[in-house]
Protein backbone atom coordinates (compact mmCIF):
# COMPACT_ATOMS: atom_id res chain seq x y z
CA UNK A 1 146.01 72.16 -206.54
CA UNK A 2 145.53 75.96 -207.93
CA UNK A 3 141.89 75.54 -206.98
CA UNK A 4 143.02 74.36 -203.12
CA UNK A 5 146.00 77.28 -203.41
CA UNK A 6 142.87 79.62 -204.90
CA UNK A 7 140.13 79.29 -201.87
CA UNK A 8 143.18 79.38 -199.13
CA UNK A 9 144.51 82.83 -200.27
CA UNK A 10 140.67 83.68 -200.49
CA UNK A 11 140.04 82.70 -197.07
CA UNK A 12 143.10 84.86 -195.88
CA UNK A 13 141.97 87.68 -197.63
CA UNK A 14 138.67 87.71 -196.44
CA UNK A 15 140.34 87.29 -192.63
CA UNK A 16 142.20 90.08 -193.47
CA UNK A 17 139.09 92.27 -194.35
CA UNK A 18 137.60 91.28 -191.14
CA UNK A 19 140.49 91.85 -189.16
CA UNK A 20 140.69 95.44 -190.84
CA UNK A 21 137.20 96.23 -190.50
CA UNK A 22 137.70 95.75 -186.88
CA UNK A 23 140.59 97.40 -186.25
CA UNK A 24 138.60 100.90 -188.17
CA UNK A 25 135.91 100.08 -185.98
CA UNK A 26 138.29 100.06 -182.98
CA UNK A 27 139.87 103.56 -183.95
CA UNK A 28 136.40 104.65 -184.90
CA UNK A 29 135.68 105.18 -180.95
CA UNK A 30 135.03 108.51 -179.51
CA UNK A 31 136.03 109.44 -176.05
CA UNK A 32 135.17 111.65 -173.11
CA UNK A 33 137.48 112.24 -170.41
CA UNK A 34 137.15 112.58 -166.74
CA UNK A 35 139.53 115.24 -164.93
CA UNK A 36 139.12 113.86 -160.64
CA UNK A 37 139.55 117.35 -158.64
CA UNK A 38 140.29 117.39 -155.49
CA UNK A 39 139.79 119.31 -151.86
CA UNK A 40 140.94 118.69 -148.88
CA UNK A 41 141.00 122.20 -147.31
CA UNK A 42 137.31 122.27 -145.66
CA UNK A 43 137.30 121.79 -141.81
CA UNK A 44 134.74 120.82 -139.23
CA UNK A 45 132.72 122.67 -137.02
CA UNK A 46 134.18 121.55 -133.71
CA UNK A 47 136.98 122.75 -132.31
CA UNK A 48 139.51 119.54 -133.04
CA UNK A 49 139.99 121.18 -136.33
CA UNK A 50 140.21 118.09 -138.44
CA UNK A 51 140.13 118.13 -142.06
CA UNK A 52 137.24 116.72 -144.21
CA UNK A 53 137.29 115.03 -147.15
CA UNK A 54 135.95 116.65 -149.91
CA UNK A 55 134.32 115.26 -153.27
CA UNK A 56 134.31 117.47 -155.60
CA UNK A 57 132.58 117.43 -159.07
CA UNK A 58 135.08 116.46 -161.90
CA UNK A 59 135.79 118.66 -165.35
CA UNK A 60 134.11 116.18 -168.22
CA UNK A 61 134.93 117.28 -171.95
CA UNK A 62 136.07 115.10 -175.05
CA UNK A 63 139.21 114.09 -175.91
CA UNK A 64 141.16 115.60 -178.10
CA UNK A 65 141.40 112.98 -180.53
CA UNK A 66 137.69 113.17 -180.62
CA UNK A 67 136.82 116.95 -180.18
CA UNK A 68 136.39 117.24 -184.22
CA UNK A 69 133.82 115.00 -184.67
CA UNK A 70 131.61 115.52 -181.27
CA UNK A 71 131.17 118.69 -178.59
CA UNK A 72 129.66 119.00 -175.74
CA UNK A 73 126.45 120.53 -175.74
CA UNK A 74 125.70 121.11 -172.45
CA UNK A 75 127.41 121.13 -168.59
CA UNK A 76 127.22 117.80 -166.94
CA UNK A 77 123.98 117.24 -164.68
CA UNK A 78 124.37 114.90 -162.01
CA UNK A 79 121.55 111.98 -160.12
CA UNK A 80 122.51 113.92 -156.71
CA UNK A 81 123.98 117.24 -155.67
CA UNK A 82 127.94 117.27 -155.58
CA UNK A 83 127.63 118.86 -151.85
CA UNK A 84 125.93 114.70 -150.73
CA UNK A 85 128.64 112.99 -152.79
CA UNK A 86 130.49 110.40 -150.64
CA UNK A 87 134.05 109.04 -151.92
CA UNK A 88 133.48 105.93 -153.55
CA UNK A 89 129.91 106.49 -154.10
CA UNK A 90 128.41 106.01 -157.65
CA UNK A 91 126.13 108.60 -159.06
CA UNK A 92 125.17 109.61 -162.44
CA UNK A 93 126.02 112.21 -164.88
CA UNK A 94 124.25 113.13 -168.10
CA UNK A 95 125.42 115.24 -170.76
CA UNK A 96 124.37 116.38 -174.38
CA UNK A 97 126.82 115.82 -177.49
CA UNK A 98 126.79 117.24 -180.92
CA UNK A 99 128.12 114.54 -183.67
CA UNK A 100 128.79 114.63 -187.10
CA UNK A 101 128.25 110.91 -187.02
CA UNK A 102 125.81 108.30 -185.90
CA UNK A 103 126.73 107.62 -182.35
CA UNK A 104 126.33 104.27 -179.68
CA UNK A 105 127.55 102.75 -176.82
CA UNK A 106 129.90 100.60 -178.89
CA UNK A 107 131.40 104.03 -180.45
CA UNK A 108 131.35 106.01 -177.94
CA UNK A 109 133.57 105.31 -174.51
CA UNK A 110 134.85 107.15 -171.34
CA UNK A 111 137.71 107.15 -169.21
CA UNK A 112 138.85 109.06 -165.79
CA UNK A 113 142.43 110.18 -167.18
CA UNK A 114 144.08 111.06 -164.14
CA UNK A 115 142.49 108.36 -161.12
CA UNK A 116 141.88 104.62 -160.49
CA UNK A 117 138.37 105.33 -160.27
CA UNK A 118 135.50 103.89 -162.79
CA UNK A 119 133.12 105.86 -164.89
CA UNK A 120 131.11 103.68 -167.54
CA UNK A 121 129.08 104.71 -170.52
CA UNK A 122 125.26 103.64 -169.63
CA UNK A 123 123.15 104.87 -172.63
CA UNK A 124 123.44 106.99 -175.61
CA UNK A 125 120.06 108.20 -177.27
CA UNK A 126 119.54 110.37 -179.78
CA UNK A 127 117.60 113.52 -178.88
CA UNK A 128 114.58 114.87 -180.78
CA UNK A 129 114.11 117.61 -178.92
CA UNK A 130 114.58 121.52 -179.91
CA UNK A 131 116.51 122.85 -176.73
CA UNK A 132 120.24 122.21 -178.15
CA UNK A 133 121.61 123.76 -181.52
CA UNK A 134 124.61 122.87 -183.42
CA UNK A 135 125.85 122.50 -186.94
CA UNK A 136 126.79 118.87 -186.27
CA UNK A 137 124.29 116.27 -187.69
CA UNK A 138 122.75 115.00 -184.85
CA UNK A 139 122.31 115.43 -181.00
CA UNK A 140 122.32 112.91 -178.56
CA UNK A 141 121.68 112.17 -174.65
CA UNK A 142 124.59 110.69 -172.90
CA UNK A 143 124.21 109.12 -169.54
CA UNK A 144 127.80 107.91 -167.58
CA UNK A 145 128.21 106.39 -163.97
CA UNK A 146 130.99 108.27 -162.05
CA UNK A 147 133.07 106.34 -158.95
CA UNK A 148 133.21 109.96 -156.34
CA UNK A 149 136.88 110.24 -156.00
CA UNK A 150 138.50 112.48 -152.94
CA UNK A 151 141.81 113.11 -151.52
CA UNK A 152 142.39 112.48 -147.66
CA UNK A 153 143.15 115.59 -145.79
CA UNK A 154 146.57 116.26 -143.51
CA UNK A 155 146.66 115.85 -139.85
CA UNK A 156 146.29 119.08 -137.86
CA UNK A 157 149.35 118.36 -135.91
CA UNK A 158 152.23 115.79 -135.06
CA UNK A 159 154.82 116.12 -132.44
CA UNK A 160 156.42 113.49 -130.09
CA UNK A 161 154.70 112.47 -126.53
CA UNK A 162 155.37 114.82 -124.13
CA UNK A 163 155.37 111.74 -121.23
CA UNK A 164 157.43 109.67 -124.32
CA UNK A 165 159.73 111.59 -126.67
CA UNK A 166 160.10 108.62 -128.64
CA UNK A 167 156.50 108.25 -129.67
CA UNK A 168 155.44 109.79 -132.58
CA UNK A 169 152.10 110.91 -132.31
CA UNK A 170 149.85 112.87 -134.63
CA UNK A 171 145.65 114.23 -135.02
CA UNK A 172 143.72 111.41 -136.98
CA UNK A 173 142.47 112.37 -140.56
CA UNK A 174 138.53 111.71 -141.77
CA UNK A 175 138.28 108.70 -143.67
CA UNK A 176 141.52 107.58 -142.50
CA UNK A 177 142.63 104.55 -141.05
CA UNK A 178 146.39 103.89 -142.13
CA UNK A 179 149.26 106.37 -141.97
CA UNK A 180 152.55 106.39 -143.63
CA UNK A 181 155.13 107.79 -140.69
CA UNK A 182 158.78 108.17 -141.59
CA UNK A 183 161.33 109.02 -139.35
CA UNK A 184 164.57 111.02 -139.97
CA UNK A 185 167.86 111.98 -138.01
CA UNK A 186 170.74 114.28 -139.57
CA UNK A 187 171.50 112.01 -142.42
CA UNK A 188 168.12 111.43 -143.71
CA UNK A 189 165.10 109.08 -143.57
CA UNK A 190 166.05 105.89 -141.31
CA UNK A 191 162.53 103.63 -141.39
CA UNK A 192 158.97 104.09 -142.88
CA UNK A 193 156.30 102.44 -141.12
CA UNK A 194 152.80 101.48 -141.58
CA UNK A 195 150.14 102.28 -138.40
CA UNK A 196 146.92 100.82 -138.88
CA UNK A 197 144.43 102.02 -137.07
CA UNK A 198 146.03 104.22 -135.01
CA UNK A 199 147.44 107.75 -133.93
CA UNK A 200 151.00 107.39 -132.87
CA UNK A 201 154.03 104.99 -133.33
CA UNK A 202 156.75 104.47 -130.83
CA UNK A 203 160.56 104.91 -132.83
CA UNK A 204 162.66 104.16 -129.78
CA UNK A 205 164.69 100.77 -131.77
CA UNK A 206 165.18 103.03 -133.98
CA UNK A 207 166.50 105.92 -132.30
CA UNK A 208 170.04 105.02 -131.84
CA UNK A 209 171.70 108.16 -131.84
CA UNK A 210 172.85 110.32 -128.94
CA UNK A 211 172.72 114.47 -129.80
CA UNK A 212 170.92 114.23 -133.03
CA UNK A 213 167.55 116.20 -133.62
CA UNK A 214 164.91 113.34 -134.81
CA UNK A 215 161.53 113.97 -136.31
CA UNK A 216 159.23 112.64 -138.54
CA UNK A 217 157.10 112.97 -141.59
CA UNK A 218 153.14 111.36 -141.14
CA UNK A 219 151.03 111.09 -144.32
CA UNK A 220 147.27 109.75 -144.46
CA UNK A 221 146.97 106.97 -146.83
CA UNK A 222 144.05 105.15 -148.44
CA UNK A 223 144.03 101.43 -147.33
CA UNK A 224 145.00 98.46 -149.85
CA UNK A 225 141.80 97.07 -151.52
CA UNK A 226 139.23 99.41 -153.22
CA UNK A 227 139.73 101.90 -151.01
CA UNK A 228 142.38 102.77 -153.29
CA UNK A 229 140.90 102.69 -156.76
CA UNK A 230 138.97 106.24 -155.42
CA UNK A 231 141.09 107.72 -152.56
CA UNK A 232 144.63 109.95 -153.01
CA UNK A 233 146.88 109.96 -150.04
CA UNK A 234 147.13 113.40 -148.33
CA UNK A 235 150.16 115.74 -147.50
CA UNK A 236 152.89 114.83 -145.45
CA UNK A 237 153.40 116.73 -142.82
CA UNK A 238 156.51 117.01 -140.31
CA UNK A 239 156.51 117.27 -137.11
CA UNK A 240 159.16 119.55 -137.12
CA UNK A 241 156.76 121.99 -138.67
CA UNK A 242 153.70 121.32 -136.05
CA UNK A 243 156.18 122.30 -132.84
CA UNK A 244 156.60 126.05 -134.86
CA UNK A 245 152.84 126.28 -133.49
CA UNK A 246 152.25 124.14 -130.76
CA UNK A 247 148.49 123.68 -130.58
CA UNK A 248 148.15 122.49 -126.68
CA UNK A 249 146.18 119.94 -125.89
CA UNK A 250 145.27 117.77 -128.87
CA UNK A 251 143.36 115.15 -126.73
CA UNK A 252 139.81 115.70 -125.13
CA UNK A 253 136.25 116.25 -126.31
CA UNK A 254 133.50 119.57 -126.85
CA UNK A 255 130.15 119.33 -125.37
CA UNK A 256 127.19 121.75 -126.08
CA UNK A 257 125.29 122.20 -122.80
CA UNK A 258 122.35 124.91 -122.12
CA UNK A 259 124.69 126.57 -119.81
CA UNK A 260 127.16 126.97 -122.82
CA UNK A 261 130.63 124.48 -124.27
CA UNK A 262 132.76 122.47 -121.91
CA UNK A 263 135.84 120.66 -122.82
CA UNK A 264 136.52 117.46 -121.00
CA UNK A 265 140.06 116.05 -120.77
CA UNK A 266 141.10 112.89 -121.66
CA UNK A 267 141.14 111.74 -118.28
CA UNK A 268 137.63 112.98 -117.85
CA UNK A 269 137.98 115.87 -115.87
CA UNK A 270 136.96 119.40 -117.30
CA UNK A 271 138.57 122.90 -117.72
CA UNK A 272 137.46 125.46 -115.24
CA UNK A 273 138.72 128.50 -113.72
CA UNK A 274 141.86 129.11 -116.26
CA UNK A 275 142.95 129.06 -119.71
CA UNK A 276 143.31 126.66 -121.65
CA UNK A 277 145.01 126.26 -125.41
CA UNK A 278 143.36 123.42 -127.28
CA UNK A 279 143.94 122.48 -131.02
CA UNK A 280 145.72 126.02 -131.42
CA UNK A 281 143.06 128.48 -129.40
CA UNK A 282 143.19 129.92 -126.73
CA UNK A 283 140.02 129.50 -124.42
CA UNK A 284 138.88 130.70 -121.39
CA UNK A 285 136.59 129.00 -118.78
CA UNK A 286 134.69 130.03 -115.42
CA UNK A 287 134.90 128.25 -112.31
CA UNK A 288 131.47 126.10 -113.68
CA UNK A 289 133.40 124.89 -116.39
CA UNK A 290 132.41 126.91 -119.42
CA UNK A 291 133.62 128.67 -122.02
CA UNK A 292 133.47 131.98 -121.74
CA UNK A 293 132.12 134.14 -124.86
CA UNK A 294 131.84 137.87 -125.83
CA UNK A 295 133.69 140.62 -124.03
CA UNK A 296 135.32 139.61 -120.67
CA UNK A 297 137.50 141.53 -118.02
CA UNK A 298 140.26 138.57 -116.99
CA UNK A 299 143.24 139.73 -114.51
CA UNK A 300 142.12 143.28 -115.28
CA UNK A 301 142.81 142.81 -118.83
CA UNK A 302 139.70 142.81 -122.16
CA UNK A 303 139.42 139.78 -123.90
CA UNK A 304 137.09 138.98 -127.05
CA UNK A 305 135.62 135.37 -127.23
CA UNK A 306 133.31 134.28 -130.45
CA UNK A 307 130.95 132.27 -130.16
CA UNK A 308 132.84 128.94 -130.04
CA UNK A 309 134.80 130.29 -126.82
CA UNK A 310 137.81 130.66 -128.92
CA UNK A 311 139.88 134.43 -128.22
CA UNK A 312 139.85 137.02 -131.18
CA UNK A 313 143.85 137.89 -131.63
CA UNK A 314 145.41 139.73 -133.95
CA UNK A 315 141.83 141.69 -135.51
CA UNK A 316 138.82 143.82 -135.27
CA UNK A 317 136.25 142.22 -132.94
CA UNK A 318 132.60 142.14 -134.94
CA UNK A 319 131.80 145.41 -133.01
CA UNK A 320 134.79 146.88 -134.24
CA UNK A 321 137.58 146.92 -131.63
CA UNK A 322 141.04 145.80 -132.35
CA UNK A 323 142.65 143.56 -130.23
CA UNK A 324 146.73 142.16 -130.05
CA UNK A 325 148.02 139.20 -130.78
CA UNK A 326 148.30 138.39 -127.19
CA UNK A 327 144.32 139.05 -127.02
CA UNK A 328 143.92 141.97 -125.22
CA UNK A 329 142.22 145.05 -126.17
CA UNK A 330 144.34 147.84 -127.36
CA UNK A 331 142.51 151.14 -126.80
């Protein structure tokens, strides 16, 4: 019976060791950490203004908890430029680490700290090689897949329908294809709504109230699925701020012709003989149809174009004239 009682206690003991050992070995693991920046500022070359998004390359050092037993050697390198990164694209980063202790895959792990997005340790090899010093006991060649993460930018504008004052409507965002649009009255928010795939959202059930000032709040969001493990929703932004600067007409498309740019309405007619205000500039086209560019005399008044067609205001023309805010050259 104390033999039985003997091997039992044994056999715990020995469980016990194991279960130890692998808890050390669990606490033993070193960390990097991935810091997800974000951009959503850059804009596109044609003149509907709408924001990109923007990859950019995350901040990768060692955790704290880690940071006195390995360093970072080197700056990440990457399998492809930052400038080609795509959101949701993988690529790979390499890095080199100083440790004061033998170091693997098992031992050594990384995280993104502040996204849904994955990054994965790949291989850790120890380096022979006489570019990297340090006082730790070895070197070693790290190499980590990275999920690109980005933000979604913030419409250019929202505002109601001129023909429908109930209908919110709003400039679509790159890479976006759901919207979060919330209207308020005088008391507050009264329904949120979800718009797939698409730019406005009528609110007339909703608008119930007679002398009240309604507007609304529109917000870019990434769409349910895996979209969202490397996507941020954007800004909101109000509509109540968008009518400080109306932008004119938000609907229509550029075309680059020999002859110079012409903007076609939605209706598919074109601009000609006038001016025009389109996604907040001011533009002025002949009676062909096309924008006009560099110095022109219009009404017996100086105007400044750039290249784009779109008026100088408020600054020093490139051959150093100033003009108003309205435009016109101030001699």
């Amino acid at each position: 019976m104390k033999k039985s009682r003997y091997l039992v206690t044994a056999a715990a003991a020995l469980w016990m060791a194991i279960g130890l050992g692998m808890t050390a070995q669990a606490k033993s693991t070193y960390m990097l950490e991935i810091a997800n920046q974000y951009d959503s500022e850059g804009t596109s070359r044609d003149d509907n203004d709408r924001n990109k998004v923007h990859p950019l390359e995350p901040d990768v050092y060692v955790e704290d908890a880690s940071s006195d037993t390995i360093e970072m050697l080197s700056a990440v390198t990457w399998s492809k430029s930052p400038e080609d990164w795509t959101a949701g694209s993988e690529v790979t980063g390499t890095v080199y680490l100083g440790s004061s202790t033998g170091l693997n895959k098992g031992s050594l792990g990384i995280k993104v700290a502040d996204g849904r997005n994955d990054a994965e340790i790949t291989s850790v090899k120890k380096y022979t090689g006489s570019k990297y010093e340090t006082d730790q006991d070895y070197v070693y060649t790290v190499r980590f897949t990275y999920q690109v993460a980005a933000m979604l930018g913030s419409t250019t504008w929202a505002g109601w329908d001129s023909a429908n004052p109930s209908v919110a409507s709003w400039n679509s965002v790159k890479s976006a294809n759901t919207y979060r649009v919330v209207l308020y009255d005088d008391q507050g928010s009264v329904v949120s709504q979800i718009v797939e795939g698409a730019t406005s959202y009528d609110f007339s059930p909703f608008m119930t109230k007679t002398g009240v000032q309604y507007y609304f709040e529109v917000t870019a969001i990434a769409r349910n699925g895996n979209q969202r493990d490397y996507l941020e929703d954007g800004a909101p932004v109000s509509s109540l701020s968008s009518q400080a600067a109306d932008p004119g007409i938000t609907d229509g498309t550029w075309g680059d012709y020999q002859q110079g740019r012409r903007f076609t309405y939605k209706d598919g007619t074109v601009a000609a003989g006038k001016w025009e205000r389109i996604m907040s500039k001011w533009y002025y086209f002949n009676t062909d149809g096309y924008a006009v560019t560099g110095w022109n005399e219009i009404e017996g008044k100086w105007y400044y174009m750039y290249e784009d067609g779109s008026m100088a205001a408020g600054t020093a023309t490139p051959d150093g004239f100033a003009v108003g805010s309205d435009g016109v050259w101030t001699e």
